[in-house]
Protein backbone atom coordinates (compact mmCIF):
# COMPACT_ATOMS: atom_id res chain seq x y z
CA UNK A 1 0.00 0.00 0.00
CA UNK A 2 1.18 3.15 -1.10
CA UNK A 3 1.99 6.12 1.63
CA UNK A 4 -0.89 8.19 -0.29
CA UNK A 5 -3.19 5.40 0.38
CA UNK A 6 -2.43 4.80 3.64
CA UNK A 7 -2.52 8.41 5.05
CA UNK A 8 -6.57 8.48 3.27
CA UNK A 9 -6.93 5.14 5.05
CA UNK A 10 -5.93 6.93 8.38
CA UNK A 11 -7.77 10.26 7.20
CA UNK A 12 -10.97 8.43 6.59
CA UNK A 13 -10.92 6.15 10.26
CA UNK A 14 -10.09 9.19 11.88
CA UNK A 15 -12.90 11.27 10.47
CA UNK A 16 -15.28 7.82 11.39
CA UNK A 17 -14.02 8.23 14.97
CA UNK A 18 -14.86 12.03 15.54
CA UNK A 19 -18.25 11.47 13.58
CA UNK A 20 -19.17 8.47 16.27
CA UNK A 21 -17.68 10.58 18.93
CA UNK A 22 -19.93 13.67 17.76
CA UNK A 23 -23.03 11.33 17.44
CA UNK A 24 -22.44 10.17 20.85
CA UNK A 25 -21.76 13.27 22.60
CA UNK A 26 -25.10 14.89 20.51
CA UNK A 27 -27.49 12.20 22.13
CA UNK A 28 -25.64 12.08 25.45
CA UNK A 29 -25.89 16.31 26.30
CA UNK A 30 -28.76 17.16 24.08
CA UNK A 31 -31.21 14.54 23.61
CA UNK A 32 -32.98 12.31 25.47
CA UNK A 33 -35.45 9.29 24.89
CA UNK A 34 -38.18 9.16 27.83
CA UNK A 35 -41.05 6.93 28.52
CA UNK A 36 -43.72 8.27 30.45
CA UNK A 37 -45.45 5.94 33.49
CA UNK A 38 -48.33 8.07 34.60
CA UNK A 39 -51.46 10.09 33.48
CA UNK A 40 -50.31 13.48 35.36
CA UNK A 41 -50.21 15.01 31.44
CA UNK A 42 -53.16 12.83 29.57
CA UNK A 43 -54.71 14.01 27.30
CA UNK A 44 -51.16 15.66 26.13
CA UNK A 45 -49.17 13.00 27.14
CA UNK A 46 -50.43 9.57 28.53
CA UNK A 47 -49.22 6.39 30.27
CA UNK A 48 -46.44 4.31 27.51
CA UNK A 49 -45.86 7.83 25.19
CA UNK A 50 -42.20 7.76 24.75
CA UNK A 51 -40.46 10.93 23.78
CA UNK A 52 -37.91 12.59 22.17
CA UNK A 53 -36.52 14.95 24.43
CA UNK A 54 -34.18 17.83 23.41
CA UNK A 55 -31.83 19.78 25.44
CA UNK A 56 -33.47 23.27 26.00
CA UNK A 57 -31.29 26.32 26.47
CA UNK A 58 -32.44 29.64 27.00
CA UNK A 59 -35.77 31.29 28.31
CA UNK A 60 -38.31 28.92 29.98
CA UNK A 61 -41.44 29.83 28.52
CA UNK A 62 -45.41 29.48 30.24
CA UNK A 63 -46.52 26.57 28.29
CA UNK A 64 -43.34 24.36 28.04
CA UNK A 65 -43.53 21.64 28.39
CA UNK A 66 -40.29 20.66 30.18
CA UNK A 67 -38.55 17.24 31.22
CA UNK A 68 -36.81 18.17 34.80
CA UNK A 69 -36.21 16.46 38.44
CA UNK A 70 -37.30 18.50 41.85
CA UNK A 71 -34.92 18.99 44.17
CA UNK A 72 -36.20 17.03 47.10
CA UNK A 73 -36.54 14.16 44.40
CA UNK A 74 -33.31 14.32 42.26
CA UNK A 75 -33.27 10.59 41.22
CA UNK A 76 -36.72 10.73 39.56
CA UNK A 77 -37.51 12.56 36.31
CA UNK A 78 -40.79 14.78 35.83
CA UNK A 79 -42.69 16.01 32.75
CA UNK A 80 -45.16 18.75 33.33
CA UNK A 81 -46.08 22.37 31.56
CA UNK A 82 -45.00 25.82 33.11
CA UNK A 83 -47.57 27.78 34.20
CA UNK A 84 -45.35 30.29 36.48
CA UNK A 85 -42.41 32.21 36.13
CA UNK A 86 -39.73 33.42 38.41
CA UNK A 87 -41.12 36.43 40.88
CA UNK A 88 -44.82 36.02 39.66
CA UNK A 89 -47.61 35.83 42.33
CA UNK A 90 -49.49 32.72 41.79
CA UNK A 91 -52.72 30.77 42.77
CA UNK A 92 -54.93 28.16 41.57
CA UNK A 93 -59.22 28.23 42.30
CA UNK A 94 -60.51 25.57 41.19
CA UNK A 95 -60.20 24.98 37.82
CA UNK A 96 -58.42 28.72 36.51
CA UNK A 97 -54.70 29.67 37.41
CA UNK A 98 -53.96 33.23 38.46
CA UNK A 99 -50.72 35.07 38.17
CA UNK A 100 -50.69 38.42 39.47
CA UNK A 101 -54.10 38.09 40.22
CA UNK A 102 -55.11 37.52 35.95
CA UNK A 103 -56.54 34.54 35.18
CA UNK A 104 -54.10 33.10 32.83
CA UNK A 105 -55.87 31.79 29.11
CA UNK A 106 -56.04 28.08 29.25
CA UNK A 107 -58.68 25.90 27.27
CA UNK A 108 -60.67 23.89 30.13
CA UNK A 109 -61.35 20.48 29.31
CA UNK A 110 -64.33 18.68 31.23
CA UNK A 111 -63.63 14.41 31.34
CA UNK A 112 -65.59 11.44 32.70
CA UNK A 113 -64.46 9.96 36.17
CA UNK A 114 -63.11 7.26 36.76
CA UNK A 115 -61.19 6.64 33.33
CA UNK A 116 -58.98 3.84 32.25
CA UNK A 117 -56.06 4.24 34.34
CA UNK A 118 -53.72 1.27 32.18
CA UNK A 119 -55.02 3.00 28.85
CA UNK A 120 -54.57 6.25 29.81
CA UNK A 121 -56.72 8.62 27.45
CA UNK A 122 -59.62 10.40 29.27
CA UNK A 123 -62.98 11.05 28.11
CA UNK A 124 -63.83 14.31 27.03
CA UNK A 125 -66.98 15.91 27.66
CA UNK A 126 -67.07 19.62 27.57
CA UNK A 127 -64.63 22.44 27.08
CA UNK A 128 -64.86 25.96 28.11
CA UNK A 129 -62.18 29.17 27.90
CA UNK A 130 -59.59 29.12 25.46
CA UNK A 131 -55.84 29.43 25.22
CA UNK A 132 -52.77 28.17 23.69
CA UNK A 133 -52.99 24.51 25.42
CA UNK A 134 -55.45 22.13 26.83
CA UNK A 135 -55.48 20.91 30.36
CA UNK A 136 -57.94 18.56 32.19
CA UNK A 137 -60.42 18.12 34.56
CA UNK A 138 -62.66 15.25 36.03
CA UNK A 139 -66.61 16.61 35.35
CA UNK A 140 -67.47 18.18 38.66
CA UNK A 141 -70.23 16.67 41.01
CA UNK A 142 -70.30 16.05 44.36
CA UNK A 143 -68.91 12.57 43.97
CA UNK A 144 -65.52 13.83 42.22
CA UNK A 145 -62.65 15.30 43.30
CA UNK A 146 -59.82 13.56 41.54
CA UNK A 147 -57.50 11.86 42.48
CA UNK A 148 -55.17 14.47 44.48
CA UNK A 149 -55.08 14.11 47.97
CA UNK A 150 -56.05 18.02 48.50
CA UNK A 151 -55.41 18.16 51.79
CA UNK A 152 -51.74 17.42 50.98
CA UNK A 153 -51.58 20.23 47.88
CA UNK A 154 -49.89 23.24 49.89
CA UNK A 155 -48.40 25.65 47.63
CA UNK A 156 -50.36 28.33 45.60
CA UNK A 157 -53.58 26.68 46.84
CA UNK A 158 -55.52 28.18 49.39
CA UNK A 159 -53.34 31.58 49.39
CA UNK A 160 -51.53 33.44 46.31
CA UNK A 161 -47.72 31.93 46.29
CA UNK A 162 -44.74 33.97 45.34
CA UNK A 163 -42.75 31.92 43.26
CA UNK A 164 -38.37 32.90 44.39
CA UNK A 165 -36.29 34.01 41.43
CA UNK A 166 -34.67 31.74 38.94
CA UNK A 167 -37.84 28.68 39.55
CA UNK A 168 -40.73 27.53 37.88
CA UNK A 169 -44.02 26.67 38.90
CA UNK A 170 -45.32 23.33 36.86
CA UNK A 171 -48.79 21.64 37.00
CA UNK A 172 -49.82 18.16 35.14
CA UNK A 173 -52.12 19.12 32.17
CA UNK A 174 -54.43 16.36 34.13
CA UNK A 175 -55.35 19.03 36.63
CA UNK A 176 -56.76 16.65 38.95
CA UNK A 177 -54.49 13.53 39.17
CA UNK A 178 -50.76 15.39 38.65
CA UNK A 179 -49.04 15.83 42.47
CA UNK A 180 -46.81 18.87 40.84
CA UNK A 181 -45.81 22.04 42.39
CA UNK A 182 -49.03 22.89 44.02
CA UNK A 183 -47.84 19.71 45.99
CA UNK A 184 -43.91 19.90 45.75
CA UNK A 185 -42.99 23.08 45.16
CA UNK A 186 -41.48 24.84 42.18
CA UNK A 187 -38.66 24.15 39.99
CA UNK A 188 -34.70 25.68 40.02
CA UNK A 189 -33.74 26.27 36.27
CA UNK A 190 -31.13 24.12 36.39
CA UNK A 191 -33.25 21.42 37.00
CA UNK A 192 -34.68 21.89 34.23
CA UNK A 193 -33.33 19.41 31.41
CA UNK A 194 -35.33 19.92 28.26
CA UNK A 195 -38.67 19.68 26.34
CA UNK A 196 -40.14 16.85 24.56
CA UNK A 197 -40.73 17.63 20.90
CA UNK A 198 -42.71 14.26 19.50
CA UNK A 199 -43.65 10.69 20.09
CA UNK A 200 -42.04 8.14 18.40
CA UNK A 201 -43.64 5.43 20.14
CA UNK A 202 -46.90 4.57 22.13
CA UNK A 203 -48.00 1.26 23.81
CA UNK A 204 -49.46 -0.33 26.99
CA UNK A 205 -50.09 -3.80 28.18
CA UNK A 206 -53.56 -5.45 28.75
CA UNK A 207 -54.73 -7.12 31.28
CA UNK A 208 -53.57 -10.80 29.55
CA UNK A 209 -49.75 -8.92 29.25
CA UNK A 210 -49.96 -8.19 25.65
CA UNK A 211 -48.36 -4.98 24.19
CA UNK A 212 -50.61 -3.16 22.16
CA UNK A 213 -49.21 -0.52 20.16
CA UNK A 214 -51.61 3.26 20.34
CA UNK A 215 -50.45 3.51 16.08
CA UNK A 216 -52.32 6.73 16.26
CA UNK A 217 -50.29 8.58 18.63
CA UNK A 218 -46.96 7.55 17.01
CA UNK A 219 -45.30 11.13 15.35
CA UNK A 220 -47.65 13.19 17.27
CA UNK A 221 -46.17 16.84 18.39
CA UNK A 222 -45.77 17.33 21.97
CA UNK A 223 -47.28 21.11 22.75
């Protein structure tokens, strides 16, 4: 083999290695592939979604969606939409959010109670308001009250919460079954990871074990 040769052989390996190494370091730092467990974001997101997540730099926006981990829970990753933003006043009554004492514009979703928990996809009955995003609530009767522990929801609740500089305030687009910063508290920036941008798979098991794939949520946008 000729020197010529040889030195394109090493050129080409070489620019192999640095395109792995690049590929690597590109899904390591800025993406991320998450499967969700839980209803706290149905209809948005529900149980066996799995994401792609991308890195997010910049301003935090009210309704991101963001992938991040609380601070009193930093082993366990969250997905939930920003409602608050640093030194805003908030509170929630009943179904509206209020920051600075403005109801903020969501679009109010009414669902049946109970719903298919395994499944995941709630039952809509009624919507009222309007906004740039949907969130959820069970159909109100004096039978239903979700399936928050209220008693245990302490922040931005029952008085108007100031929410410190640099954190978020987050709630579950399932209003009534999503323990999120009404119950832990709000969210440091840099605990904040990213934001999901589609699904690229959707499936849960039945009650014989079988995966069943939800082929109409694959490629959805996550907003």
């Amino acid at each position: 083999m000729s020197s010529i040769r040889k030195r394109l052989l090493i050129i080409g390996i070489a620019v192999l290695a640095l395109s792995g190494i690049a590929l690597i370091s590109y899904r390591v730092f800025f993406i991320k592939m998450v499967r969700v467990p839980t209803g706290a974001m149905a209809n948005t997101i529900v149980p066996g979604d799995r994401l792609v997540t991308k890195r997010l730099f910049g301003d935090v926006k009210r309704g991101d969606i963001v992938i991040f981990r609380y601070p009193n829970q930093p082993s366990i990753q969250y997905v939930s939409r920003v409602v608050g933003l640093p030194g805003e006043t908030i509170q929630v009554r009943d179904t509206s959010v209020y920051v600075n004492d403005k109801q903020i514009s969501e679009q109010r979703v009414f669902v049946r109670y109970p719903y298919d928990f395994d499944f995941g996809v709630l039952d809509e009955v009624t919507t009222e308001g309007s906004g740039p995003y949907r969130v959820f609530y069970f159909k109100r009767d004096k039978n239903t009250s979700g399936t928050v522990d209220q008693s245990r929801l302490k922040f931005a609740v029952t008085e108007p919460f100031q929410i410190p500089n640099n954190q978020y305030f987050v709630m579950g687009d399932n209003r009534d079954n999503s323990l999120d910063s009404r119950y832990q508290g709000t969210v440091p920036r840099e605990l904040i990871w990213g934001k999901p941008t589609i699904i690229y798979w959707s499936s849960h098991e039945d009650k014989a074990h079988r995966e069943s794939v939800k082929w109409e949520r694959l490629g959805k946008q996550v907003n």
